[in-house]
C-alpha atoms as a PDB file:
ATOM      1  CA  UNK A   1      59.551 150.822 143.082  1.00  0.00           C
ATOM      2  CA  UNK A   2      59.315 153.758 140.643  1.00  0.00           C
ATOM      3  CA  UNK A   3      61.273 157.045 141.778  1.00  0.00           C
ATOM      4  CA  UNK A   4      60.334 159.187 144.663  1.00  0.00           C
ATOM      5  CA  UNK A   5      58.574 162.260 143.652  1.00  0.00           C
ATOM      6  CA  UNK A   6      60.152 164.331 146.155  1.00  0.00           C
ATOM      7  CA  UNK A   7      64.263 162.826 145.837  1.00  0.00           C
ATOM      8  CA  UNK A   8      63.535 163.580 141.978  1.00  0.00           C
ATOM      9  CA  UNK A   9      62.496 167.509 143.389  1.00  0.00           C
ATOM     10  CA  UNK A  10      65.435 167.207 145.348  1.00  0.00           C
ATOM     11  CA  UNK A  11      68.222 165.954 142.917  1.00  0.00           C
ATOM     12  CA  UNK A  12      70.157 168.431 141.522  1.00  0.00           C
ATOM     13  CA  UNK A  13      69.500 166.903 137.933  1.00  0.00           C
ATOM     14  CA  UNK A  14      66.441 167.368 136.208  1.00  0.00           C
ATOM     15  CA  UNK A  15      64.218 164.462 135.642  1.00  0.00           C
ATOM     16  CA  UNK A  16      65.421 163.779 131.932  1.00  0.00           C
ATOM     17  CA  UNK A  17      69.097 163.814 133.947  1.00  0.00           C
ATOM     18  CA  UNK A  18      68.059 161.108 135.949  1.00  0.00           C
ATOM     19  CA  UNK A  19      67.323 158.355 133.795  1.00  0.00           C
ATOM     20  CA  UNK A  20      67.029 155.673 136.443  1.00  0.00           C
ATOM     21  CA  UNK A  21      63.483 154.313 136.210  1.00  0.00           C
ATOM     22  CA  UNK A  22      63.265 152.286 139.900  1.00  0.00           C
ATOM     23  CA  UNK A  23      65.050 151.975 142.978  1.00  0.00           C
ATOM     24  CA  UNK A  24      65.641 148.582 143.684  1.00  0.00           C
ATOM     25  CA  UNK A  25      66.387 148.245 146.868  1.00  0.00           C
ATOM     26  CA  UNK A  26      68.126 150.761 149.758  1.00  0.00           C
ATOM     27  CA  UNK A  27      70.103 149.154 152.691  1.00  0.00           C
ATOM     28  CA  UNK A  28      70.776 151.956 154.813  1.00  0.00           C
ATOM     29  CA  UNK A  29      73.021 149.606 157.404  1.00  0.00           C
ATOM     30  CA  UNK A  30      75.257 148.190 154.711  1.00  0.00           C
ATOM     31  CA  UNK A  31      75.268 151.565 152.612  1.00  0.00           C
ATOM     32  CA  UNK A  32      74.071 149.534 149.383  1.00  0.00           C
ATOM     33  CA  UNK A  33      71.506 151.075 146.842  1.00  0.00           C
ATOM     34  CA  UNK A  34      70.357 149.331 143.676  1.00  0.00           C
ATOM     35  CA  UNK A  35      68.740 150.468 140.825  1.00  0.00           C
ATOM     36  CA  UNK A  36      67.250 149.823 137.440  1.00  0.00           C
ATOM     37  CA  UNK A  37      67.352 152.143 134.708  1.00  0.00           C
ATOM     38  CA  UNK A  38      65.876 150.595 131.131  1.00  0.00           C
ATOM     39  CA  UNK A  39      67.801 150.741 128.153  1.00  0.00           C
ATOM     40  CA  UNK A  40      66.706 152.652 124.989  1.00  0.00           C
ATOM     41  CA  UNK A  41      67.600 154.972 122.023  1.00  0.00           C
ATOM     42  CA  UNK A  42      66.456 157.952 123.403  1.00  0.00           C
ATOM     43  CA  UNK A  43      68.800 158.216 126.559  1.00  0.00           C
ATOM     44  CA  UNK A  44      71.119 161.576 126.397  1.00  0.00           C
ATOM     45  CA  UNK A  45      73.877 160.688 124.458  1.00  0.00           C
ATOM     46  CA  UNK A  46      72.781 157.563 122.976  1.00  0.00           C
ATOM     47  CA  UNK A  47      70.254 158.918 120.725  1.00  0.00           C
ATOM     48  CA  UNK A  48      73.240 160.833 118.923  1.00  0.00           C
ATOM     49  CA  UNK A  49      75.448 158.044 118.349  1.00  0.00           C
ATOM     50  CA  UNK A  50      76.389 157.165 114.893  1.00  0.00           C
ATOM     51  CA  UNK A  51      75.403 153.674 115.202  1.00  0.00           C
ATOM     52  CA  UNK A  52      76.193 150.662 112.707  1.00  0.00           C
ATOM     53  CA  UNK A  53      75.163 147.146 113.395  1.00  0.00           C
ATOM     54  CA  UNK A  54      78.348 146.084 113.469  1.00  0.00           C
ATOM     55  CA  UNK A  55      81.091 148.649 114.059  1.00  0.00           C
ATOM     56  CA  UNK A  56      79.513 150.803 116.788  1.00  0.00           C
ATOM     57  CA  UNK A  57      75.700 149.099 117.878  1.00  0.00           C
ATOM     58  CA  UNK A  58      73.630 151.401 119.998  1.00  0.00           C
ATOM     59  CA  UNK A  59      74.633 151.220 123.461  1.00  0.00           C
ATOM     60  CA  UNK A  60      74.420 153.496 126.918  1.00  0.00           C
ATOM     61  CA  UNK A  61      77.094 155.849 126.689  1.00  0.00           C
ATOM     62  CA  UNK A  62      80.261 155.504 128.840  1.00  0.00           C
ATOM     63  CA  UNK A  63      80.107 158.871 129.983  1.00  0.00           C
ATOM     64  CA  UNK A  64      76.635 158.262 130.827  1.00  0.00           C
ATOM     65  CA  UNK A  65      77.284 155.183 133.113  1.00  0.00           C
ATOM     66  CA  UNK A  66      79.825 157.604 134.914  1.00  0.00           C
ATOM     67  CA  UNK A  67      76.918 160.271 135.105  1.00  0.00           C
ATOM     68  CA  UNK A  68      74.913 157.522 136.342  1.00  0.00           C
ATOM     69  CA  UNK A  69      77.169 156.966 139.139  1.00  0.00           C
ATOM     70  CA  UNK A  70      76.590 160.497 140.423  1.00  0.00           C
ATOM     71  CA  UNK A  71      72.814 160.057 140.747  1.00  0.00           C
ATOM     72  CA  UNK A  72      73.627 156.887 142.407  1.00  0.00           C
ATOM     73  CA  UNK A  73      75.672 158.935 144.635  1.00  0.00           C
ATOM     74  CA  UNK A  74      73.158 161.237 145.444  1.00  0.00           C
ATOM     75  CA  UNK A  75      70.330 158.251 145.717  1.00  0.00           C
ATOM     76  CA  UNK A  76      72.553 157.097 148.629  1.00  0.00           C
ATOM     77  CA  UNK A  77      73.297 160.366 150.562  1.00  0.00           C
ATOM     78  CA  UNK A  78      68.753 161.065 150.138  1.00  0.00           C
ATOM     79  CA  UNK A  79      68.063 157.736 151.367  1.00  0.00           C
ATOM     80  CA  UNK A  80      71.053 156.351 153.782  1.00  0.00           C
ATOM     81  CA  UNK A  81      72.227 159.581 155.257  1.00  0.00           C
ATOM     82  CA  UNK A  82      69.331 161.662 154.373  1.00  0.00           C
ATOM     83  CA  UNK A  83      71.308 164.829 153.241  1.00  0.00           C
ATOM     84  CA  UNK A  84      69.061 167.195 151.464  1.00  0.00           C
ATOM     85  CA  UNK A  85      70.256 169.438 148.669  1.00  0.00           C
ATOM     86  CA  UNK A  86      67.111 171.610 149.628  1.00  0.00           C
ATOM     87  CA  UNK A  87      68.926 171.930 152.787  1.00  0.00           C
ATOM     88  CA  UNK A  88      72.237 173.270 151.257  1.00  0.00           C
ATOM     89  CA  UNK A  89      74.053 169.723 150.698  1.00  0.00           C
ATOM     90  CA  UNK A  90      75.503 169.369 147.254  1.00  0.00           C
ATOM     91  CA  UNK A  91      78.162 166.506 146.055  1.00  0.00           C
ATOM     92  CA  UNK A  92      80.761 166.663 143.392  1.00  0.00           C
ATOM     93  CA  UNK A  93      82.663 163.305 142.389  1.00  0.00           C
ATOM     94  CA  UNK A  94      86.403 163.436 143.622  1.00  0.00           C
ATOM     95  CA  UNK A  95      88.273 161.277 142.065  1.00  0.00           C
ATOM     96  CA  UNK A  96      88.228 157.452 139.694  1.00  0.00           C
ATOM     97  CA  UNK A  97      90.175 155.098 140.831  1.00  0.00           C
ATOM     98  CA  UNK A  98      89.756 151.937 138.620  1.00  0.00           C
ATOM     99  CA  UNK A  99      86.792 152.288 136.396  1.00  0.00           C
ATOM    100  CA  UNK A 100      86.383 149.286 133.549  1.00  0.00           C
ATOM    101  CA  UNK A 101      84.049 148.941 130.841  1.00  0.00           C
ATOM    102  CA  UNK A 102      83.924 145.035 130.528  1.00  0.00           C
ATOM    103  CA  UNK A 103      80.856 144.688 127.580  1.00  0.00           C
ATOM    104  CA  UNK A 104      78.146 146.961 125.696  1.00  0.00           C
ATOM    105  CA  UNK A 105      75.594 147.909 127.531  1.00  0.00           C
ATOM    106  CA  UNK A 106      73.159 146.744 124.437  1.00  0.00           C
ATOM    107  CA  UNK A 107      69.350 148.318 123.901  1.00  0.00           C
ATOM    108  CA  UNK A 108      67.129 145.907 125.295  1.00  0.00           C
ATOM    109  CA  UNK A 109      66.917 144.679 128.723  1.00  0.00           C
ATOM    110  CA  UNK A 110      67.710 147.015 131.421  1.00  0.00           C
ATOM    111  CA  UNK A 111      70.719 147.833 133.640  1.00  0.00           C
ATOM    112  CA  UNK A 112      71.133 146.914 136.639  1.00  0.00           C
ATOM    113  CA  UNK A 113      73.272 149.069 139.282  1.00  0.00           C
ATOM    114  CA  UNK A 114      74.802 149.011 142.509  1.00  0.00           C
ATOM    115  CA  UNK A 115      76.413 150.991 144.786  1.00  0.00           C
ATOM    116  CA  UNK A 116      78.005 149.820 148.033  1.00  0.00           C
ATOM    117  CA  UNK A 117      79.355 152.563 150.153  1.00  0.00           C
ATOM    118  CA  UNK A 118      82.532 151.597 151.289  1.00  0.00           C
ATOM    119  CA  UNK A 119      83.970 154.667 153.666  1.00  0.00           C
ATOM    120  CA  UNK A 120      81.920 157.387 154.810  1.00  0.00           C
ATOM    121  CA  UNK A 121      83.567 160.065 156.974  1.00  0.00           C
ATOM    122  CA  UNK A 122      81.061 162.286 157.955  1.00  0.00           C
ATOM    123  CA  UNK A 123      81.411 165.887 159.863  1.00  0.00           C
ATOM    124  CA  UNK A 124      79.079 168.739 160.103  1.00  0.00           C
ATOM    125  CA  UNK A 125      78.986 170.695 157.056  1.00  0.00           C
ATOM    126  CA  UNK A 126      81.163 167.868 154.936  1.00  0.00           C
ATOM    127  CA  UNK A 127      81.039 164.059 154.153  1.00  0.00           C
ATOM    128  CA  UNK A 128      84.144 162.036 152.342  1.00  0.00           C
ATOM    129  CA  UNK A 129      82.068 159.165 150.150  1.00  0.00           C
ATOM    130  CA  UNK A 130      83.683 156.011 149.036  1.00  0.00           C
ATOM    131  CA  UNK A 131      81.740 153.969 146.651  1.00  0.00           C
ATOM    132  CA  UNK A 132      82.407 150.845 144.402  1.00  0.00           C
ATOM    133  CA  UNK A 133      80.119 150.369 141.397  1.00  0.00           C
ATOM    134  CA  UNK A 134      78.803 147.140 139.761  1.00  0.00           C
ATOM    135  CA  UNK A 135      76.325 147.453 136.869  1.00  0.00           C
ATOM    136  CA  UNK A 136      75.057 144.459 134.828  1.00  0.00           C
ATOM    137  CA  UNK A 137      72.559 143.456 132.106  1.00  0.00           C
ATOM    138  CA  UNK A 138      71.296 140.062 132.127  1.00  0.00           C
ATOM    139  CA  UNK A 139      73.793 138.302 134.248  1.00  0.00           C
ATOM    140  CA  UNK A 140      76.934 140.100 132.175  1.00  0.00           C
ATOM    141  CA  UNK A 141      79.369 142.980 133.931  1.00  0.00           C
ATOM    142  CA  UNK A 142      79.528 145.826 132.142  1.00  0.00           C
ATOM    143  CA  UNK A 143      80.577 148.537 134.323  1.00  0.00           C
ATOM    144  CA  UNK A 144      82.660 148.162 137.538  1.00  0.00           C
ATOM    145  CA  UNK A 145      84.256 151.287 139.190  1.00  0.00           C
ATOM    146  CA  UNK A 146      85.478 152.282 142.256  1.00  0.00           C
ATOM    147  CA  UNK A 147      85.092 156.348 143.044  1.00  0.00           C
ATOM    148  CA  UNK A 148      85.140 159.014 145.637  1.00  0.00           C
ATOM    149  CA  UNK A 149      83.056 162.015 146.197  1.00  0.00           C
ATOM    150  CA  UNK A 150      82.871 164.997 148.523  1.00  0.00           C
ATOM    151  CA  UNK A 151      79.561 166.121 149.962  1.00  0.00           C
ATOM    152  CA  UNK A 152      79.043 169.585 151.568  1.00  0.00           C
ATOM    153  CA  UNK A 153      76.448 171.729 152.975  1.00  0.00           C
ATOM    154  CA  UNK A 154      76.780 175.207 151.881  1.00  0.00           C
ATOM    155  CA  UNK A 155      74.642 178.444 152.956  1.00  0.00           C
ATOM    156  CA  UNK A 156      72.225 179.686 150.603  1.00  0.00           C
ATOM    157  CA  UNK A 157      73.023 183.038 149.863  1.00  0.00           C
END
């Protein structure tokens, strides 16, 4: 299914930020969200690489796929534990603990990305996040990570 209109007005990322074009599928129980996002030239940072054919092909960014795991992040506190950043709650990544780029993530068919929450500790005004990361393109890992965030709801002022 395409994007929510109103988690996109809610993200703390613009729309051209976001770059995921469809939520795949939401388990709230198991704390799993999957996603699609499609793969082409014009995504931030990959539309000002330096590309050759053969010594550095067009390909989503690194640093992108770890961006991507922050609106991931926030896909899963707006759908399983329906924190709103309207509402004050804002999330900041914490810490990588393994992180490995196995291939290229190659222009073409799209990426496909998981989260699976594996610890939430939740309190009041503050929620510890846990998360491992798989993302694939046809069949073939390319990302894998396994990261921690801290959510907290602060008063506007």
């Amino acid at each position: 299914m395409p994007l929510d209109p109103e988690f996109v007005a809610d993200c703390p990322y613009g729309p051209g930020a976001i770059c995921i074009d469809e939520l795949v599928e939401v388990d709230k129980d198991s704390g799993i969200v999957r996603a699609r996002m499609s793969t082409r030239p014009d995504l931030p940072l990959t539309r000002d690489q330096r590309a050759h054919p053969v010594r550095h092909p067009r390909h989503v960014s690194g640093g992108l796929m770890v961006h991507l795991t922050g609106i991931l992040g926030f896909m899963h506190t707006y759908y399983c534990l329906g924190l709103r950043h309207a509402d004050g709650w804002i999330g900041y990544g914490g810490r990588i603990y393994d992180a490995r780029f196995a291939s290229l993530a190659k222009m073409g068919s799209p990426l496909e990305m998981e989260l699976r929450a594996t610890k939430i500790r939740q309190r009041e005004t503050q929620v510890f996040g846990r998360y491992e990361f798989r993302f694939t393109q046809d069949d073939i890992l390319i990302y894998q990570g396994d990261q921690a965030a801290m959510w907290m709801r602060v008063s506007p002022s």
